[in-house]
PDB file of N, CA and C in Angstrom:
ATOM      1  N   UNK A   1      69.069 -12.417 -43.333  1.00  0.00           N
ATOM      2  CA  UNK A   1      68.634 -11.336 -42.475  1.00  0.00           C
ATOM      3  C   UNK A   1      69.537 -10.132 -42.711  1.00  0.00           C
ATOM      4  N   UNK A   2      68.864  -9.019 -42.769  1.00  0.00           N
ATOM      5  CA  UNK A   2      69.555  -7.699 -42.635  1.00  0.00           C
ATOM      6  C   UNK A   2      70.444  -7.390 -41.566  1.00  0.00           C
ATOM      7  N   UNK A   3      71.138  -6.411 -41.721  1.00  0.00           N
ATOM      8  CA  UNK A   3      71.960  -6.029 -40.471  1.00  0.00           C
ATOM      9  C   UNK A   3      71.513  -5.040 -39.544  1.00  0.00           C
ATOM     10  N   UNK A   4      71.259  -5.213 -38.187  1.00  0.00           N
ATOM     11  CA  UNK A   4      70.290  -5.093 -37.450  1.00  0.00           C
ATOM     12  C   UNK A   4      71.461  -4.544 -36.332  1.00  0.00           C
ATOM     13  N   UNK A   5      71.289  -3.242 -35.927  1.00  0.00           N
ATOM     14  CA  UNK A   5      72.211  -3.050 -34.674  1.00  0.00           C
ATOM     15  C   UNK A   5      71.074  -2.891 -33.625  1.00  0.00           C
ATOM     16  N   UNK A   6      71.998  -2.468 -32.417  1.00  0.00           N
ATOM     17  CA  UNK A   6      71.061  -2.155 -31.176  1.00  0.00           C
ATOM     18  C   UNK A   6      72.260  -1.264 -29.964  1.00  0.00           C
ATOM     19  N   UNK A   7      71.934  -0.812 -29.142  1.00  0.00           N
ATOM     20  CA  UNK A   7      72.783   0.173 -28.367  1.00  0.00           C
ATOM     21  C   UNK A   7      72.859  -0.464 -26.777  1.00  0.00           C
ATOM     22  N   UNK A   8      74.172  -0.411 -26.231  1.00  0.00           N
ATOM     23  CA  UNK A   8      74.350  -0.796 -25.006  1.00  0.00           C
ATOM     24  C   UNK A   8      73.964   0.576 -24.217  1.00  0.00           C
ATOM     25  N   UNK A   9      73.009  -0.090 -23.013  1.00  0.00           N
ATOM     26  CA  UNK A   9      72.863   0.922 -22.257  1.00  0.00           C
ATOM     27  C   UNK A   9      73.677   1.719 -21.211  1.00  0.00           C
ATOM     28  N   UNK A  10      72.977   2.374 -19.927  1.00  0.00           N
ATOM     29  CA  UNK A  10      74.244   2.818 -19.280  1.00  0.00           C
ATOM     30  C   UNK A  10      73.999   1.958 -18.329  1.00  0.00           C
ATOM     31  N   UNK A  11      73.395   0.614 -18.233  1.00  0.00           N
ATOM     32  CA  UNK A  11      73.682  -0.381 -17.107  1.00  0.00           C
ATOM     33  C   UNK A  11      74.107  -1.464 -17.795  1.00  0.00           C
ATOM     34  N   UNK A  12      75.061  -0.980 -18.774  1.00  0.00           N
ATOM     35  CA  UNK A  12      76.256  -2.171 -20.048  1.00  0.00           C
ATOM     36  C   UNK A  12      74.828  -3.292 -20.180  1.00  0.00           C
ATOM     37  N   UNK A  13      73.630  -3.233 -20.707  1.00  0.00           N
ATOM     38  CA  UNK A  13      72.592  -4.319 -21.375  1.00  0.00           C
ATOM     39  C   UNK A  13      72.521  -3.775 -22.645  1.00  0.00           C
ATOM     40  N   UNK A  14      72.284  -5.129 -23.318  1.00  0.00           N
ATOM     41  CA  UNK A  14      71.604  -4.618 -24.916  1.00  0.00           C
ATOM     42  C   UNK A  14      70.567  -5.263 -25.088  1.00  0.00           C
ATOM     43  N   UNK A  15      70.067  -5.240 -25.456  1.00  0.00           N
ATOM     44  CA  UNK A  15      68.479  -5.335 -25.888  1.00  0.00           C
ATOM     45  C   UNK A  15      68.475  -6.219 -27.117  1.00  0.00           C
ATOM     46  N   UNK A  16      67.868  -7.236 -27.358  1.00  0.00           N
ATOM     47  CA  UNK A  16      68.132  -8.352 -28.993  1.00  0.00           C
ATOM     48  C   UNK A  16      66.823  -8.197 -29.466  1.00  0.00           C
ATOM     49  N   UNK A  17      67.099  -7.172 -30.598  1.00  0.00           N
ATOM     50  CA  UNK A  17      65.949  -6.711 -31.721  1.00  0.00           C
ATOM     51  C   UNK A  17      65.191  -7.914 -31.537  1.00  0.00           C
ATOM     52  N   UNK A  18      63.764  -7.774 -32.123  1.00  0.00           N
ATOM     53  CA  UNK A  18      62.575  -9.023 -32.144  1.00  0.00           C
ATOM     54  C   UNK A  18      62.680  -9.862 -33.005  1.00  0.00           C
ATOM     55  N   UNK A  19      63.092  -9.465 -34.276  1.00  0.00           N
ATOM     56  CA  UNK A  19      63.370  -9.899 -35.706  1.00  0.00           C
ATOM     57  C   UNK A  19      64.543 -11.352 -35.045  1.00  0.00           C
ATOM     58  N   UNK A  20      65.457 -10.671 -34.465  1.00  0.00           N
ATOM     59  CA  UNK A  20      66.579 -11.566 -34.611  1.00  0.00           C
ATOM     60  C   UNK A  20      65.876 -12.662 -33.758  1.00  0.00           C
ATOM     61  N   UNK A  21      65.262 -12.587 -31.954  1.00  0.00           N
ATOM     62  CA  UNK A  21      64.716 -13.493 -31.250  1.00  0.00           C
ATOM     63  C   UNK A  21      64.015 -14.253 -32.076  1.00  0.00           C
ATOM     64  N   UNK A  22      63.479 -14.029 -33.129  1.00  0.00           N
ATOM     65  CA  UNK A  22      61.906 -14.505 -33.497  1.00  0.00           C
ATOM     66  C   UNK A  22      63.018 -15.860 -34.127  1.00  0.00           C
ATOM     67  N   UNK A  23      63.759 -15.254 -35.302  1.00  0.00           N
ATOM     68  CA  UNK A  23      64.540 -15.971 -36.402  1.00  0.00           C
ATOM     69  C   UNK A  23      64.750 -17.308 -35.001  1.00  0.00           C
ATOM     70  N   UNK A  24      66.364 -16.920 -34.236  1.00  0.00           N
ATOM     71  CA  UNK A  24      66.623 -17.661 -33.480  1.00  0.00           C
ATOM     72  C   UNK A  24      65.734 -18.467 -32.900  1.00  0.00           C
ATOM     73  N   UNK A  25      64.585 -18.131 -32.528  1.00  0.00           N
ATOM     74  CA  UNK A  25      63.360 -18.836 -31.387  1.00  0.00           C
ATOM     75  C   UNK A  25      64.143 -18.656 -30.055  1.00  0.00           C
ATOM     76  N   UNK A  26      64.882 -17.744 -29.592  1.00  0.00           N
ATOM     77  CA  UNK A  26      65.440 -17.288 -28.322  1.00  0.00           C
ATOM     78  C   UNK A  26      63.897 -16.939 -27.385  1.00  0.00           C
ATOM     79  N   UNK A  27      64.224 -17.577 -26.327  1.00  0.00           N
ATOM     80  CA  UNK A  27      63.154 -17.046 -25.341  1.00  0.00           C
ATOM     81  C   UNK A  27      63.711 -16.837 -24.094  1.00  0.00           C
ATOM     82  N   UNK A  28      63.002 -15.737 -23.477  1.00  0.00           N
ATOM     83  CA  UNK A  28      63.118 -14.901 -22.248  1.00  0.00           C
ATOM     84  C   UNK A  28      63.354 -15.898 -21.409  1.00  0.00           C
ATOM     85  N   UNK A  29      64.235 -15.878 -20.005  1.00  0.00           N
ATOM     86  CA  UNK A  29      65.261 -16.508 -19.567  1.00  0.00           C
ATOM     87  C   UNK A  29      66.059 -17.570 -20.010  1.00  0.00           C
ATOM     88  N   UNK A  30      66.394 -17.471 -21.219  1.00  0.00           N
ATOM     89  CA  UNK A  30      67.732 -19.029 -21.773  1.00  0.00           C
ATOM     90  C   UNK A  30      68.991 -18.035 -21.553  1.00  0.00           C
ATOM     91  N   UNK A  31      69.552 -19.436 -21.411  1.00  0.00           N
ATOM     92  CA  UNK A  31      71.193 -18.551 -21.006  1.00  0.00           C
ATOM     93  C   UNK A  31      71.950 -18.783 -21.939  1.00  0.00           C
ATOM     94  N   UNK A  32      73.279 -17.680 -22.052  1.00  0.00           N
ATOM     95  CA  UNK A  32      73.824 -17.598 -23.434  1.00  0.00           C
ATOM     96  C   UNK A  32      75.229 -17.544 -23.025  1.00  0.00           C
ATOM     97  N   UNK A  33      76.461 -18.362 -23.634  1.00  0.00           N
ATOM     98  CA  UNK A  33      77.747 -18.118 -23.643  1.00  0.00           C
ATOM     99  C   UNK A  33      78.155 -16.836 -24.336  1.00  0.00           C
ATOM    100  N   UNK A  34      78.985 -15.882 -24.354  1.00  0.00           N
ATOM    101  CA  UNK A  34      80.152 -15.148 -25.038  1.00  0.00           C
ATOM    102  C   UNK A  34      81.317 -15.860 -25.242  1.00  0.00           C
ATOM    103  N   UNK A  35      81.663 -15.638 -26.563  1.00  0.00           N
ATOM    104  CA  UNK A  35      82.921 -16.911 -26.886  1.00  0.00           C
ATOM    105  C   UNK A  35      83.860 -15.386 -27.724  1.00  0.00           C
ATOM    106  N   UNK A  36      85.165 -14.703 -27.019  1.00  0.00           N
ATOM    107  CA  UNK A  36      85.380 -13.710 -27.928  1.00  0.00           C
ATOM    108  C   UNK A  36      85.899 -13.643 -29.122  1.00  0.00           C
ATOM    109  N   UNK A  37      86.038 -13.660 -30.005  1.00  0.00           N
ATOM    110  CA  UNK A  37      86.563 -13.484 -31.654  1.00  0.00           C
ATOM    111  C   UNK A  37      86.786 -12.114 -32.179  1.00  0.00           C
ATOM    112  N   UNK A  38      88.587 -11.886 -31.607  1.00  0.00           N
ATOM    113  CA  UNK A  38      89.397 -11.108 -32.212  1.00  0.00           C
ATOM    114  C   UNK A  38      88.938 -10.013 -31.273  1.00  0.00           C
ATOM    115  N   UNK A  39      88.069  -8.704 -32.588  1.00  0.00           N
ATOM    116  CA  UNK A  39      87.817  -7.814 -31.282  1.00  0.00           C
ATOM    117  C   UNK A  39      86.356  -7.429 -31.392  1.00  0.00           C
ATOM    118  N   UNK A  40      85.645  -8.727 -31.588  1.00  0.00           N
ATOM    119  CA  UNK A  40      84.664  -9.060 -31.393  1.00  0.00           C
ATOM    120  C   UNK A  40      83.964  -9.947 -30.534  1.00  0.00           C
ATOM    121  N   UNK A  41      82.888 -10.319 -30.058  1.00  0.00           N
ATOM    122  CA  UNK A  41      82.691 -11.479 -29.596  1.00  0.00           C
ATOM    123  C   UNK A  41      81.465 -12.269 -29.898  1.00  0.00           C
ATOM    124  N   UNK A  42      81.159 -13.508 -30.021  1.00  0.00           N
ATOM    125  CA  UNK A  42      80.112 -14.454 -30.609  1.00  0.00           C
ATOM    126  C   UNK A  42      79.115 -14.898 -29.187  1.00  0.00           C
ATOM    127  N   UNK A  43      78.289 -14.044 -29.415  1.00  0.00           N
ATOM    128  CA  UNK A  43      76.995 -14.841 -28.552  1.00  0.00           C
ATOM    129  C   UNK A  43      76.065 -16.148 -29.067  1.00  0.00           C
ATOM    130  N   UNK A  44      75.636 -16.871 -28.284  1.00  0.00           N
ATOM    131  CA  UNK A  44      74.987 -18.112 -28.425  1.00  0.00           C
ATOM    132  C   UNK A  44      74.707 -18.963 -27.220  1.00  0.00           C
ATOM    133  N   UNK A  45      73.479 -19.651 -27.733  1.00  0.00           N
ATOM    134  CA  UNK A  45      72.805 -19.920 -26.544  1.00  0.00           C
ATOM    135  C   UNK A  45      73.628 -20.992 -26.008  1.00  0.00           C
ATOM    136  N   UNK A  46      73.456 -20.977 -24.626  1.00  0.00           N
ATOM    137  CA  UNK A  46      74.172 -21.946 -24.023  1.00  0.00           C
ATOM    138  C   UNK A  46      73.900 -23.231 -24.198  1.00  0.00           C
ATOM    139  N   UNK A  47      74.569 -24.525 -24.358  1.00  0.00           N
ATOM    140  CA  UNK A  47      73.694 -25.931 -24.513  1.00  0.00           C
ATOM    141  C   UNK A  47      73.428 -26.894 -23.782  1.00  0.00           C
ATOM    142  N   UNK A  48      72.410 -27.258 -23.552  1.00  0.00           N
ATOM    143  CA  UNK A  48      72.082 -28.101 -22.321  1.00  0.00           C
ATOM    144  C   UNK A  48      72.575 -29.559 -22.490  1.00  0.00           C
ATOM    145  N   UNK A  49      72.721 -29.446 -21.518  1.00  0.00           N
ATOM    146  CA  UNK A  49      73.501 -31.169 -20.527  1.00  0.00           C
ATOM    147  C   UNK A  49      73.157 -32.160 -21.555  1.00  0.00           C
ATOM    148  N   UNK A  50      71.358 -32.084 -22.182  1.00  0.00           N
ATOM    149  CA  UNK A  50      71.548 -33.249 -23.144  1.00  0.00           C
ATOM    150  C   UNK A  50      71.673 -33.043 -24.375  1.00  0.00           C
ATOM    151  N   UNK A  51      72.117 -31.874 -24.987  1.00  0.00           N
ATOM    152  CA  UNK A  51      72.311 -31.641 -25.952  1.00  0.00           C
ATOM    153  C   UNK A  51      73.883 -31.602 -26.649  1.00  0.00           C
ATOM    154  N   UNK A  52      74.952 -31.978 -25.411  1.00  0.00           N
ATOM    155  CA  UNK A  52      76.216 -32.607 -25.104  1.00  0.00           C
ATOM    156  C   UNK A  52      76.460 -34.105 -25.144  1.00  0.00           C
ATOM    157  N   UNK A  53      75.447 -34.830 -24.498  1.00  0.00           N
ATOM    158  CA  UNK A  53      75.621 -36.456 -24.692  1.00  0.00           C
ATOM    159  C   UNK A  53      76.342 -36.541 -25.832  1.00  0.00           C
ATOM    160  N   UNK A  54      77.707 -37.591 -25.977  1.00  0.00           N
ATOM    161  CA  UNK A  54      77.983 -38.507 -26.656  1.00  0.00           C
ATOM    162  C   UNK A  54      78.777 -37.234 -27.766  1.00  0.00           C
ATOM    163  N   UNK A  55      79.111 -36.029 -27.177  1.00  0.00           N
ATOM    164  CA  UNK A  55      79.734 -35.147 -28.006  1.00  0.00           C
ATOM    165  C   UNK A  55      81.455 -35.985 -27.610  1.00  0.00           C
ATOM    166  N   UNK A  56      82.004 -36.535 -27.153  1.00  0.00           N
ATOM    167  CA  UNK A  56      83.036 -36.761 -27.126  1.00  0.00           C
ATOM    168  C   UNK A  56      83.131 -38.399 -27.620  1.00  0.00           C
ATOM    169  N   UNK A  57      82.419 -39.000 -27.845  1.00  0.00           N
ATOM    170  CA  UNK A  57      82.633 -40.268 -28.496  1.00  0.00           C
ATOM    171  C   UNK A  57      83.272 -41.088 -29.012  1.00  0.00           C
ATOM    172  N   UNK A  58      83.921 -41.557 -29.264  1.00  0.00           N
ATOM    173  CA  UNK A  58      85.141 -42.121 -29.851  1.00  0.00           C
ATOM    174  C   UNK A  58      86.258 -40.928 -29.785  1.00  0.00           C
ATOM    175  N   UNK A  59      86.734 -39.842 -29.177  1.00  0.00           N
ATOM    176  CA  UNK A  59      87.882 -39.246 -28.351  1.00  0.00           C
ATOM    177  C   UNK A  59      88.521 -40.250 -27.883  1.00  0.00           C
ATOM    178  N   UNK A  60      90.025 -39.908 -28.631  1.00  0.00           N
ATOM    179  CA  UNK A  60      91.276 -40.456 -27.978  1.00  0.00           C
ATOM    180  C   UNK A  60      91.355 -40.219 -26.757  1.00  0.00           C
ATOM    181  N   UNK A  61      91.967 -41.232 -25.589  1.00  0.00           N
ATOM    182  CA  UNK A  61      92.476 -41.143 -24.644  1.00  0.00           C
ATOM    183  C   UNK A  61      93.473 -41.341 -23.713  1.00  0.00           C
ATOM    184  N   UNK A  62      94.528 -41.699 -24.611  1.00  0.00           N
ATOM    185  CA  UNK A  62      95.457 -41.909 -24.200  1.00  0.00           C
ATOM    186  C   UNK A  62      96.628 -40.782 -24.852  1.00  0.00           C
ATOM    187  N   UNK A  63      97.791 -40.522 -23.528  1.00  0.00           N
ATOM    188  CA  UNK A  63      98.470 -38.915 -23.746  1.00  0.00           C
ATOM    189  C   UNK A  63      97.526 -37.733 -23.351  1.00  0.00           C
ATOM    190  N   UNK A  64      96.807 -38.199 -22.419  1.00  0.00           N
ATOM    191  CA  UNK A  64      95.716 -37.503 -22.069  1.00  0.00           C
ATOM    192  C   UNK A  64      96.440 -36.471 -21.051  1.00  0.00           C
ATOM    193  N   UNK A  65      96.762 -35.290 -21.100  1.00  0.00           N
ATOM    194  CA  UNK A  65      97.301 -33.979 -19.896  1.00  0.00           C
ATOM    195  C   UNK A  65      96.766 -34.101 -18.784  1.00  0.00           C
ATOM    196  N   UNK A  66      96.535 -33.892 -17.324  1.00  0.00           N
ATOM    197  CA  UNK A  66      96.294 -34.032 -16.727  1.00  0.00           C
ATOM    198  C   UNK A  66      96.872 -32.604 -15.914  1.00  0.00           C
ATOM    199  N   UNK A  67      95.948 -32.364 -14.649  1.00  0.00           N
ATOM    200  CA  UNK A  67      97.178 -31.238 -13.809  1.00  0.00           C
ATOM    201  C   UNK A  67      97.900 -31.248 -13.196  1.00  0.00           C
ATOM    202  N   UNK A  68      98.235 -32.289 -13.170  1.00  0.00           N
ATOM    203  CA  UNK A  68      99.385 -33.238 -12.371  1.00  0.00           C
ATOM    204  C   UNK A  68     100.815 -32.815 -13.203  1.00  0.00           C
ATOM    205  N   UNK A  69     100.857 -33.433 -14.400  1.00  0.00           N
ATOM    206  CA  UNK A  69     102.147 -33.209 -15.323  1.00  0.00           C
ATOM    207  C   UNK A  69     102.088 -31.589 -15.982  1.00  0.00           C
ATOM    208  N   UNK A  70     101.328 -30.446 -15.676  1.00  0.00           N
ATOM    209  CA  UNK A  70     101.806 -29.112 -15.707  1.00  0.00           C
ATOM    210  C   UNK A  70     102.750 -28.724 -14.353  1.00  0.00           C
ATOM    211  N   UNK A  71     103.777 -27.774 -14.873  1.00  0.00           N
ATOM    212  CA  UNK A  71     104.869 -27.372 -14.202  1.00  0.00           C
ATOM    213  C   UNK A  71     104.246 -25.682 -13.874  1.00  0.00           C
TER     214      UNK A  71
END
């Protein structure tokens, strides 16, 4: 895909060209994280509850932090 800008308004919204929705398959009300990078920041859709299952799976657990042992 080409490089595609778009302009923040004066109620701080931007608008996501059609091209890019279409590519993505983004549809009107999905919700999206900001994750910032440097002095930029990475949008993406947020991921649902089951699209997390079993993301931690065999994760170590022991030496596990807790908020107990922060000072």
């Amino acid at each position: 895909m080409q490089t595609i800008t778009t302009t923040l308004s004066s109620k701080f919204q931007i608008s996501i060209p059609k091209a890019v929705r279409e590519e993505q398959h983004w549809e009107a009300g999905q919700e999206f994280v900001f994750i910032p990078k440097g002095k930029g920041m990475l949008m993406m859709p947020a991921p649902e509850l089951k699209q997390l299952r079993g993301i931690a799976k065999g994760a170590k657990t022991h030496n596990v932090r807790d908020r107990k042992d922060r000072v």
